[in-house]
PDB file of N, CA and C in Angstrom:
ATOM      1  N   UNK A   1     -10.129 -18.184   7.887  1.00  0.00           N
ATOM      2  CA  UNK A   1      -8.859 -17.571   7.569  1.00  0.00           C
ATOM      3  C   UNK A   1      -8.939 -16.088   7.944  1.00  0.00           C
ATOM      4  N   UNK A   2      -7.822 -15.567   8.715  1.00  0.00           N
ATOM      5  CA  UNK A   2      -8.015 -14.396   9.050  1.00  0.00           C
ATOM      6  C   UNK A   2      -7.783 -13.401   7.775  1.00  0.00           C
ATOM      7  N   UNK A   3      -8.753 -12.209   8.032  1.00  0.00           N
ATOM      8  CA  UNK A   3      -8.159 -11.270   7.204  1.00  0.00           C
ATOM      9  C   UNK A   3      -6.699 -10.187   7.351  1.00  0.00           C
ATOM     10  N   UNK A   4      -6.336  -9.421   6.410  1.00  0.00           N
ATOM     11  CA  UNK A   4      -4.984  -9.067   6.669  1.00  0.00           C
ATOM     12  C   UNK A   4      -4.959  -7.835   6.376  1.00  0.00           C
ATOM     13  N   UNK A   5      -3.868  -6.879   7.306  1.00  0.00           N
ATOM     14  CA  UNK A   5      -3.812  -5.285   6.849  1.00  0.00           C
ATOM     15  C   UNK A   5      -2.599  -5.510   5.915  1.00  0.00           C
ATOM     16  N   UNK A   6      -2.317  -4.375   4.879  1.00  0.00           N
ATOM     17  CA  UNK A   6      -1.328  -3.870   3.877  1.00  0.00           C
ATOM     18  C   UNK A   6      -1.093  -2.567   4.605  1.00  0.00           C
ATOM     19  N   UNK A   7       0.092  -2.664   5.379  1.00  0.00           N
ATOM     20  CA  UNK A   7       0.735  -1.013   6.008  1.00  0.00           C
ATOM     21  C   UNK A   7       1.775  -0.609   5.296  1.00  0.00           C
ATOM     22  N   UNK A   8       1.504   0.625   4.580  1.00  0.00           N
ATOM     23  CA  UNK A   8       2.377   1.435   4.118  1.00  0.00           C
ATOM     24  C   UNK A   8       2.812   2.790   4.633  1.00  0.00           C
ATOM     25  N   UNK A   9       4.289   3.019   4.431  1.00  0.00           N
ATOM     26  CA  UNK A   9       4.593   4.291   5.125  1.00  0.00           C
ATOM     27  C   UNK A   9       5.353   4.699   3.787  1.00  0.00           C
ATOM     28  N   UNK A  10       5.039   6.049   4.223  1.00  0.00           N
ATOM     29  CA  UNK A  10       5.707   6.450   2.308  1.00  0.00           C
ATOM     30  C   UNK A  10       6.276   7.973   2.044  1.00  0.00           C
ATOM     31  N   UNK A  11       7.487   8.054   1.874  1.00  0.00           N
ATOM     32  CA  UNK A  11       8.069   9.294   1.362  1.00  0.00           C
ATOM     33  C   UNK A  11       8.030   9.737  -0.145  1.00  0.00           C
ATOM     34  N   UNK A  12       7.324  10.679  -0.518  1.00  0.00           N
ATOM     35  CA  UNK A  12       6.805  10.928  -1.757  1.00  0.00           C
ATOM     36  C   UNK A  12       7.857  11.920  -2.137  1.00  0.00           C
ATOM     37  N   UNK A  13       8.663  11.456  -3.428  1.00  0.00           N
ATOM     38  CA  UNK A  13      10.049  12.089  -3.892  1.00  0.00           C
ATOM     39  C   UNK A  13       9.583  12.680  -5.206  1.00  0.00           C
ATOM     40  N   UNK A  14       8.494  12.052  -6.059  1.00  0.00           N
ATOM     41  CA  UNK A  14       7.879  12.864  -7.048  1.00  0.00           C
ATOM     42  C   UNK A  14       6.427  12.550  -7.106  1.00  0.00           C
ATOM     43  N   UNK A  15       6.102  13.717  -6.883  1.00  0.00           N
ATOM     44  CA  UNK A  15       4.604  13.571  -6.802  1.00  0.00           C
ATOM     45  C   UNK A  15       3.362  12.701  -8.047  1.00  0.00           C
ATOM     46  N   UNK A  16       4.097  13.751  -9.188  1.00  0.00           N
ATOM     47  CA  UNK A  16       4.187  13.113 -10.627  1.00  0.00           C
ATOM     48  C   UNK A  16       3.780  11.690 -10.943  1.00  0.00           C
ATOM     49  N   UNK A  17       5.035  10.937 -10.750  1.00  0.00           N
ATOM     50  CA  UNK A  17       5.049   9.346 -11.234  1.00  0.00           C
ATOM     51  C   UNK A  17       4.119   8.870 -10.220  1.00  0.00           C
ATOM     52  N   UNK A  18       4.476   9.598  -8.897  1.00  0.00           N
ATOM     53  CA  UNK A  18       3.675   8.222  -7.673  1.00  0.00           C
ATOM     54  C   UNK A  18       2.170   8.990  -8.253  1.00  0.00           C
ATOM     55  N   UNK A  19       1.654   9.683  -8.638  1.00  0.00           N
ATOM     56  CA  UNK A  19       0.385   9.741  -8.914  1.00  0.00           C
ATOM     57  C   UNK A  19       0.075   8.553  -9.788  1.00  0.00           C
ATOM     58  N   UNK A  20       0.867   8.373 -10.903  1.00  0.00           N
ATOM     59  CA  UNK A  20       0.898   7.795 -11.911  1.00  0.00           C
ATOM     60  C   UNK A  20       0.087   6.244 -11.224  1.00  0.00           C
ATOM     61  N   UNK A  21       1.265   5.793  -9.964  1.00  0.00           N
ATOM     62  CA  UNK A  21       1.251   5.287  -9.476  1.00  0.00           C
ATOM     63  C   UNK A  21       0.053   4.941  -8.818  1.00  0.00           C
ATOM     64  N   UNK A  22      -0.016   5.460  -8.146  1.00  0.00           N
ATOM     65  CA  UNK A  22      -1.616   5.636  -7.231  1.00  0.00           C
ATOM     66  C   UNK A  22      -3.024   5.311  -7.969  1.00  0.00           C
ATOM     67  N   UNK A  23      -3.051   5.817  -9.547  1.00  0.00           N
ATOM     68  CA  UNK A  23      -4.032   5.654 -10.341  1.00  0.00           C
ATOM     69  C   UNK A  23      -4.254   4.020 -10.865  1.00  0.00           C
ATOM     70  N   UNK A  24      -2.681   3.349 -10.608  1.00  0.00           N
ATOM     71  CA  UNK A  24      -2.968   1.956 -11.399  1.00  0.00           C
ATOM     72  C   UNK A  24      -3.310   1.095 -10.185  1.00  0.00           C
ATOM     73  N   UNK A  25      -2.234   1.231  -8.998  1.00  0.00           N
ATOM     74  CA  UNK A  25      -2.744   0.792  -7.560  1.00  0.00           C
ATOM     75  C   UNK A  25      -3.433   0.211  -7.010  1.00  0.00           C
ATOM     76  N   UNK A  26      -4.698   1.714  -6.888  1.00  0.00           N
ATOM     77  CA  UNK A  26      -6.240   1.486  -6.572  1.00  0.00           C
ATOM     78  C   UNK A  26      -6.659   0.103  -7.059  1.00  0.00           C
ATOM     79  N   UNK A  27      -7.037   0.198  -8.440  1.00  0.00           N
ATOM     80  CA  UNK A  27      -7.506  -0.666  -9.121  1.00  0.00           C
ATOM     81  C   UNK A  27      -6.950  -2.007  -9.169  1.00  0.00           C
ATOM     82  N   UNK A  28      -5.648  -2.262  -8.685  1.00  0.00           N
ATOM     83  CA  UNK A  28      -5.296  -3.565  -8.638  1.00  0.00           C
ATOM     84  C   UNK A  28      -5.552  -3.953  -7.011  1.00  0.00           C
ATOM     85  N   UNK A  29      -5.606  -3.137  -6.238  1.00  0.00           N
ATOM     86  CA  UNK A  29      -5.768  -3.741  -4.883  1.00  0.00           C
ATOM     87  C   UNK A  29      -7.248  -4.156  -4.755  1.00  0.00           C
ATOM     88  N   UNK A  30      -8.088  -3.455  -5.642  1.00  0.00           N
ATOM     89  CA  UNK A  30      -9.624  -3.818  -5.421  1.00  0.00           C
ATOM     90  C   UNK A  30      -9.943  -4.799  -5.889  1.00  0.00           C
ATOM     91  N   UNK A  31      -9.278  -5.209  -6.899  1.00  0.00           N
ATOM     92  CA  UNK A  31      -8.913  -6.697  -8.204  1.00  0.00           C
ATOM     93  C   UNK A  31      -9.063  -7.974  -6.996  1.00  0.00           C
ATOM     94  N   UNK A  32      -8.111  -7.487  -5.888  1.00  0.00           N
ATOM     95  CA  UNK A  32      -7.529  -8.873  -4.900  1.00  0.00           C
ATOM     96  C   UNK A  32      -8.391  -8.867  -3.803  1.00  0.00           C
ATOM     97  N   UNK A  33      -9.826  -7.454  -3.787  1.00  0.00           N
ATOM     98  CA  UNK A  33     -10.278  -8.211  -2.441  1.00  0.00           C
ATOM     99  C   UNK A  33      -9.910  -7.012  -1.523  1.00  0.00           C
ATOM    100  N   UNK A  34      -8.845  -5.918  -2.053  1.00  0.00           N
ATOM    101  CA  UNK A  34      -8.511  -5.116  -0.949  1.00  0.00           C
ATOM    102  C   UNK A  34      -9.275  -3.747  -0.606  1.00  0.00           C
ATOM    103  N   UNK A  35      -9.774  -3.343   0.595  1.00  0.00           N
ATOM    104  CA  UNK A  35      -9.961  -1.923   0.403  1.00  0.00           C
ATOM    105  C   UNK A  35      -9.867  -1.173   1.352  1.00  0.00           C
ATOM    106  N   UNK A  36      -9.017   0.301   1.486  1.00  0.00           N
ATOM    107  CA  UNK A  36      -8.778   1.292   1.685  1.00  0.00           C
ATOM    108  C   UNK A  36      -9.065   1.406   3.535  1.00  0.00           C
ATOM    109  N   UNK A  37      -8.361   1.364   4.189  1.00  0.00           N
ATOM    110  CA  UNK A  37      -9.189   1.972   5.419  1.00  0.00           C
ATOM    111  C   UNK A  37      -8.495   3.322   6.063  1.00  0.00           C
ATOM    112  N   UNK A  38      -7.359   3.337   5.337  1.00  0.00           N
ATOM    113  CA  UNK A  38      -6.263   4.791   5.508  1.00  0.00           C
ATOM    114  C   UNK A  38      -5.733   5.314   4.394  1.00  0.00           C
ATOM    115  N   UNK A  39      -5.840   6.108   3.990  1.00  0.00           N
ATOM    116  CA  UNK A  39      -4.988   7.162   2.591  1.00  0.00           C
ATOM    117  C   UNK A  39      -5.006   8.352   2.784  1.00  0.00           C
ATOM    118  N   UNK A  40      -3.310   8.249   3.415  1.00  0.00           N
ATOM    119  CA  UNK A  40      -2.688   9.625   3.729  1.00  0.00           C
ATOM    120  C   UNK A  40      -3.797  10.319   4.584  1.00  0.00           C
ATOM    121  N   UNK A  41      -3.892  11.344   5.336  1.00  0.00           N
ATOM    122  CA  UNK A  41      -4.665  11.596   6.104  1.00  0.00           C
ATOM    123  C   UNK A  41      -3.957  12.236   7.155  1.00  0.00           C
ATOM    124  N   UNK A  42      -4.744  12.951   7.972  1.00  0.00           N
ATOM    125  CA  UNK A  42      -3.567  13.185   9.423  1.00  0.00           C
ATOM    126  C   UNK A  42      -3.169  11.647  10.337  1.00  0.00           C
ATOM    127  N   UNK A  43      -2.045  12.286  10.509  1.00  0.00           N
ATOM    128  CA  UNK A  43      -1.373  10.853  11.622  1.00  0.00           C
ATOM    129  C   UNK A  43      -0.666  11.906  12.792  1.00  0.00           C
ATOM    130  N   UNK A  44      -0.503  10.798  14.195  1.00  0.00           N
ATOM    131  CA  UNK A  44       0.794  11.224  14.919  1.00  0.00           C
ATOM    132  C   UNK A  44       1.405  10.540  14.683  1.00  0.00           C
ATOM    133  N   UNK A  45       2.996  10.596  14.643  1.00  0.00           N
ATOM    134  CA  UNK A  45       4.328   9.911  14.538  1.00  0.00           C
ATOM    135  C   UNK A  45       4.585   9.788  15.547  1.00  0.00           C
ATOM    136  N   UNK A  46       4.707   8.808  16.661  1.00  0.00           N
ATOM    137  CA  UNK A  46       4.735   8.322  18.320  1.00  0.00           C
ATOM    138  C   UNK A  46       6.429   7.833  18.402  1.00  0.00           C
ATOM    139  N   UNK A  47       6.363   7.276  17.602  1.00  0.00           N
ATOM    140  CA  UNK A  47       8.012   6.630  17.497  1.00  0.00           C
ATOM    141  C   UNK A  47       8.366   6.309  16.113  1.00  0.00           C
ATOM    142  N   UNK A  48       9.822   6.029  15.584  1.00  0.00           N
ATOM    143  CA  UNK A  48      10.638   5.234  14.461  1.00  0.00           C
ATOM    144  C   UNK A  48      10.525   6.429  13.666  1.00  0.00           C
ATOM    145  N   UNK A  49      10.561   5.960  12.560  1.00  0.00           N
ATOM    146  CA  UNK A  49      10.633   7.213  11.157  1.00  0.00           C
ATOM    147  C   UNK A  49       9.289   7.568  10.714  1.00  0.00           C
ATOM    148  N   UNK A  50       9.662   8.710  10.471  1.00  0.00           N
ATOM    149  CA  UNK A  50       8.619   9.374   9.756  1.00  0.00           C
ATOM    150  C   UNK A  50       8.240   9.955   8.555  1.00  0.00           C
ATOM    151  N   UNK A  51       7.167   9.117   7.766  1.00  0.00           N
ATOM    152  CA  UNK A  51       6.533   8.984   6.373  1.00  0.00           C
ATOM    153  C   UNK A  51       5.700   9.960   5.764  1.00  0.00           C
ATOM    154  N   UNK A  52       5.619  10.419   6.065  1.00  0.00           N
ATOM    155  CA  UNK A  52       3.940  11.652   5.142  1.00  0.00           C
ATOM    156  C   UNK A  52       2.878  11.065   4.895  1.00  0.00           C
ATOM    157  N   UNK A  53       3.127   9.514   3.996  1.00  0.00           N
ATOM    158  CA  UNK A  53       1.646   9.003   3.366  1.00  0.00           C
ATOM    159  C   UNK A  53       2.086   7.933   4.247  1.00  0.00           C
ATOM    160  N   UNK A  54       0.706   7.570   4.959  1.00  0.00           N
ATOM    161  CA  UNK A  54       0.852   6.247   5.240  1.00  0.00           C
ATOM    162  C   UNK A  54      -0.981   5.647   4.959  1.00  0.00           C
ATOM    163  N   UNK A  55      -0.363   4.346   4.541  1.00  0.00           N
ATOM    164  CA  UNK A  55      -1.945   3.348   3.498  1.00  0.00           C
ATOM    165  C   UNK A  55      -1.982   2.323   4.478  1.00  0.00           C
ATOM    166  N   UNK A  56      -3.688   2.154   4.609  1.00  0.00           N
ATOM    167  CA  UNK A  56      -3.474   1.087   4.976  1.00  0.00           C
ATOM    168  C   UNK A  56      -4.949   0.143   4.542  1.00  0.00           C
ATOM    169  N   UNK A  57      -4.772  -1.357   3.799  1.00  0.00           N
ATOM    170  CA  UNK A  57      -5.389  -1.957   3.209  1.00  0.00           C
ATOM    171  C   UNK A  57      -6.057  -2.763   3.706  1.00  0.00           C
ATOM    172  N   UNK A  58      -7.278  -3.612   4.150  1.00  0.00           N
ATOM    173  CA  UNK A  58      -7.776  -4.531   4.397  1.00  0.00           C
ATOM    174  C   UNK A  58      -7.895  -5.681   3.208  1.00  0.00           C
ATOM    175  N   UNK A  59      -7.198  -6.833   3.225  1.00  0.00           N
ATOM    176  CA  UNK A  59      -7.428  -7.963   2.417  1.00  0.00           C
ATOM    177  C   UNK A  59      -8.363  -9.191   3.110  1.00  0.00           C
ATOM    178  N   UNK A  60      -8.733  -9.982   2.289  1.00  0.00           N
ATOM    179  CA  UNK A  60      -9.457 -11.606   3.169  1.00  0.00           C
ATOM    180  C   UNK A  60      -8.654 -11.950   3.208  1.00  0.00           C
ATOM    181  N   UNK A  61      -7.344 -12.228   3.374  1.00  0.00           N
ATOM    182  CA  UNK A  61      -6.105 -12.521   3.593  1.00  0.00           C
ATOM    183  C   UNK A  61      -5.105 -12.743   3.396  1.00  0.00           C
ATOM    184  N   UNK A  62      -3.656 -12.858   3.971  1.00  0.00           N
ATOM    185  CA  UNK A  62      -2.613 -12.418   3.921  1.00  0.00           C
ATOM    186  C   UNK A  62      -2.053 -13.332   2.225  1.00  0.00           C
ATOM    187  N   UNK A  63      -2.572 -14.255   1.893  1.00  0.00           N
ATOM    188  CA  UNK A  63      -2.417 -14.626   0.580  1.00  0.00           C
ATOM    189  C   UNK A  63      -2.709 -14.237  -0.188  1.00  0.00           C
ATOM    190  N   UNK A  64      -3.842 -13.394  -0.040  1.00  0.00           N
ATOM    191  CA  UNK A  64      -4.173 -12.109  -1.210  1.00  0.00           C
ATOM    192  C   UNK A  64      -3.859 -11.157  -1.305  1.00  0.00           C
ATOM    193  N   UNK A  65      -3.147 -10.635  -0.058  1.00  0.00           N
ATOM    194  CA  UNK A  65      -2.681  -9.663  -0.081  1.00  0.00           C
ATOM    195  C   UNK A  65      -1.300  -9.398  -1.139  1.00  0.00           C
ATOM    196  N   UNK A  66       0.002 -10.319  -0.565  1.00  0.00           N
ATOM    197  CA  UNK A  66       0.857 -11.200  -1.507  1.00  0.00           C
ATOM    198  C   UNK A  66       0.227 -11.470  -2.978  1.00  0.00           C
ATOM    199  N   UNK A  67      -0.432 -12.161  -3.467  1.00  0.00           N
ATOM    200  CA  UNK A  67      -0.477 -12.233  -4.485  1.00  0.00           C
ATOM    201  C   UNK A  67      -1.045 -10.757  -5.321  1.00  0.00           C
ATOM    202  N   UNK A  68      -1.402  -9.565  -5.002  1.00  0.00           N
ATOM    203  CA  UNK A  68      -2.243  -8.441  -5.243  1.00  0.00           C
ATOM    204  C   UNK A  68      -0.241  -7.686  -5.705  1.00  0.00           C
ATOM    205  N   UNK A  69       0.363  -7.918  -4.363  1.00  0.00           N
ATOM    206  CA  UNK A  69       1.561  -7.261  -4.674  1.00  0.00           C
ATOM    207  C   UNK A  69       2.124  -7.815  -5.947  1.00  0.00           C
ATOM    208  N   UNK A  70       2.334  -9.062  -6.153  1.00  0.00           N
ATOM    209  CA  UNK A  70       3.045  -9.879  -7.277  1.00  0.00           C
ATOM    210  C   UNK A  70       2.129 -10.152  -8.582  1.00  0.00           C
ATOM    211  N   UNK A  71       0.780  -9.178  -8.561  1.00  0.00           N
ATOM    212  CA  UNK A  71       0.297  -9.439  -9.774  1.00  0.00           C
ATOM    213  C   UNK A  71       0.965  -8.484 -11.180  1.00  0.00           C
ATOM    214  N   UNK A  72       0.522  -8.862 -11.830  1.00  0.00           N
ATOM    215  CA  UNK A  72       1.258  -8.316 -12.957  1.00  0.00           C
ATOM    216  C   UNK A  72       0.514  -6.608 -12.981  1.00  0.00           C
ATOM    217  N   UNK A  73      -0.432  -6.279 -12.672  1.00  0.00           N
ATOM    218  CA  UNK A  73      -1.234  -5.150 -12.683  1.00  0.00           C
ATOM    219  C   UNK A  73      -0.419  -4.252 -11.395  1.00  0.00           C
ATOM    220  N   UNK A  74      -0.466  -5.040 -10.063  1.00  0.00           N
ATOM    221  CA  UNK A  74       0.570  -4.054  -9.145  1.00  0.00           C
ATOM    222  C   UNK A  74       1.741  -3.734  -9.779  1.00  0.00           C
ATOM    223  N   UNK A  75       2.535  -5.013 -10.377  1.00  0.00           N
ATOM    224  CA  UNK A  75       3.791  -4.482 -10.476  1.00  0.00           C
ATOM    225  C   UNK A  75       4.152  -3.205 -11.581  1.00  0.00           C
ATOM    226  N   UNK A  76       3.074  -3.303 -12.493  1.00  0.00           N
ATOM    227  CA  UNK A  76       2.728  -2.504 -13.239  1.00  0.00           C
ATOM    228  C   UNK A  76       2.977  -1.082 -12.733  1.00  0.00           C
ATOM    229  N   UNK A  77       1.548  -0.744 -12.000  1.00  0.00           N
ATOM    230  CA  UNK A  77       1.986   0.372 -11.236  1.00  0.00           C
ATOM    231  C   UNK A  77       3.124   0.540 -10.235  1.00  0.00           C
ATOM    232  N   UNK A  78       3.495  -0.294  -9.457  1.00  0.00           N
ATOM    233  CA  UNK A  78       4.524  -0.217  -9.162  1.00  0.00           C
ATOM    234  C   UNK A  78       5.954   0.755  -9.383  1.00  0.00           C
ATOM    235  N   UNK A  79       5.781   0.298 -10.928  1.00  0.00           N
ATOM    236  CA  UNK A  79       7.462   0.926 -11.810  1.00  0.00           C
ATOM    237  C   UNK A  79       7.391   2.435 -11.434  1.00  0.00           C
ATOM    238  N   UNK A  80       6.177   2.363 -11.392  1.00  0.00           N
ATOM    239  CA  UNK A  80       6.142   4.287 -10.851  1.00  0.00           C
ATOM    240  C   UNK A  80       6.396   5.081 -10.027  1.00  0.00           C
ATOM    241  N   UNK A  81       6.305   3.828  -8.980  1.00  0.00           N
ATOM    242  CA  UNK A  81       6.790   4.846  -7.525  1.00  0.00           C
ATOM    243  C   UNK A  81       8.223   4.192  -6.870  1.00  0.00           C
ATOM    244  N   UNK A  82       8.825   3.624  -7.742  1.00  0.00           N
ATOM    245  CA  UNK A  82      10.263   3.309  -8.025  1.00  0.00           C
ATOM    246  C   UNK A  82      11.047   4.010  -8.003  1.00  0.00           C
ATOM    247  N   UNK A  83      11.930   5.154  -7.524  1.00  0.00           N
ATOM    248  CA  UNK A  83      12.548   6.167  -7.554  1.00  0.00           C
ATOM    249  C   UNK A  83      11.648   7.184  -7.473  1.00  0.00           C
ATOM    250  N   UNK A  84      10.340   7.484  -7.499  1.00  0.00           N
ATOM    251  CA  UNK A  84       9.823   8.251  -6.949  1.00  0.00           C
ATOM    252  C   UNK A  84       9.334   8.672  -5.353  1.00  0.00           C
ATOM    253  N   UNK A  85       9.865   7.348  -4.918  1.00  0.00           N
ATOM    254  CA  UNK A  85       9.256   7.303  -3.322  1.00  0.00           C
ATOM    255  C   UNK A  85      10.431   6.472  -2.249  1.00  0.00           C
ATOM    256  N   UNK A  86       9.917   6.783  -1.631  1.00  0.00           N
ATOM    257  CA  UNK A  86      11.173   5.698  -0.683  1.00  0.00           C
ATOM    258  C   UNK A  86       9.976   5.368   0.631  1.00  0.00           C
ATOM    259  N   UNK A  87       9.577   4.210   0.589  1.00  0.00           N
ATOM    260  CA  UNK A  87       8.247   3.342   1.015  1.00  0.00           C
ATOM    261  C   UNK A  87       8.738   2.082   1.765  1.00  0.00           C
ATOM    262  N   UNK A  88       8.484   1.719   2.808  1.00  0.00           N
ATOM    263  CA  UNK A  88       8.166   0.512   3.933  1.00  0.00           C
ATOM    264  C   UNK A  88       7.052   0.085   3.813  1.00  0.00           C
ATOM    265  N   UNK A  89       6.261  -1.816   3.411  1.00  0.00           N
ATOM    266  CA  UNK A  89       5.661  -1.981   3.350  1.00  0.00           C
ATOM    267  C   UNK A  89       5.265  -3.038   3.759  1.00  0.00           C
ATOM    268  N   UNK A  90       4.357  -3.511   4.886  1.00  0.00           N
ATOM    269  CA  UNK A  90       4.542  -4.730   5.484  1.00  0.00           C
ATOM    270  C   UNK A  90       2.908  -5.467   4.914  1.00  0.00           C
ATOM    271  N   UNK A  91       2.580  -6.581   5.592  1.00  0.00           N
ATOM    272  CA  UNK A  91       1.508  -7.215   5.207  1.00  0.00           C
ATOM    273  C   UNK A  91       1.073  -8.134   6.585  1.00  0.00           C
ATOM    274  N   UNK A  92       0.108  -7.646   7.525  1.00  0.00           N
ATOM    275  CA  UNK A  92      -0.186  -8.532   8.705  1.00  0.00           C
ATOM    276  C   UNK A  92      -1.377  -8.821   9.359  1.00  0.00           C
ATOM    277  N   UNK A  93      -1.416 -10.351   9.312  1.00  0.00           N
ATOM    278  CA  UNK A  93      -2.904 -11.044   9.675  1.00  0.00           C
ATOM    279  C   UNK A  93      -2.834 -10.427  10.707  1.00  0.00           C
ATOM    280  N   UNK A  94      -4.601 -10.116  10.587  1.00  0.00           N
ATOM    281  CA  UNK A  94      -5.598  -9.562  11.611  1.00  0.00           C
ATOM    282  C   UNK A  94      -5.847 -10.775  12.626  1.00  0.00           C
ATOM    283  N   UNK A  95      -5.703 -10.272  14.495  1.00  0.00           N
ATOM    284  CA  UNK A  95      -6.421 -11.287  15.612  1.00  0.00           C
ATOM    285  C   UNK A  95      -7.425 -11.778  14.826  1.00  0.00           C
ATOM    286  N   UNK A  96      -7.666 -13.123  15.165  1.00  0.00           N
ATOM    287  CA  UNK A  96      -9.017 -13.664  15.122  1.00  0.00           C
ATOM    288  C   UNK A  96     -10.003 -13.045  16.378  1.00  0.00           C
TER     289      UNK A  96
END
């Protein structure tokens, strides 16, 4: 089963809550298997819109990835960066 990236692009509207955010996050993406290979950092913007933070996750795959989003611990953190952010977030198996 292939493994899967978590790409996030992210406009940070309060720093505040999405911290809040960020602190419960971590810990639920590591719960599912996921970890870190981009957080915020320098980027170029080549084309489409442009985000400030962009994440990006390695899962064992795209079913864990999904279920990591819909656990009760993401959604948790979640509530936080709910009006604090305005975020695009996709989920996509890696080539074999």
């Amino acid at each position: 089963m292939p493994s899967a990236l978590w790409i996030a692009h992210v406009t940070v509207t309060d720093p505040e809550a999405y911290g809040i955010y960020a602190k419960g996050a971590g810990p639920a993406i590591a719960a599912h298997g996921g970890v870190f290979l981009a957080r915020g950092g320098r980027y170029v913007q080549l084309e489409g819109n442009d985000r400030a933070r962009n994440v990006v996750a390695r899962f064992p795959s795209l079913e864990a990835a999904v279920a990591c989003y819909n656990s009760a611990e993401y959604q948790a953190a979640l509530s936080h960066a709910k009006g604090a952010s305005v975020r695009d977030l996709v989920v996509v198996e890696e080539a074999e």
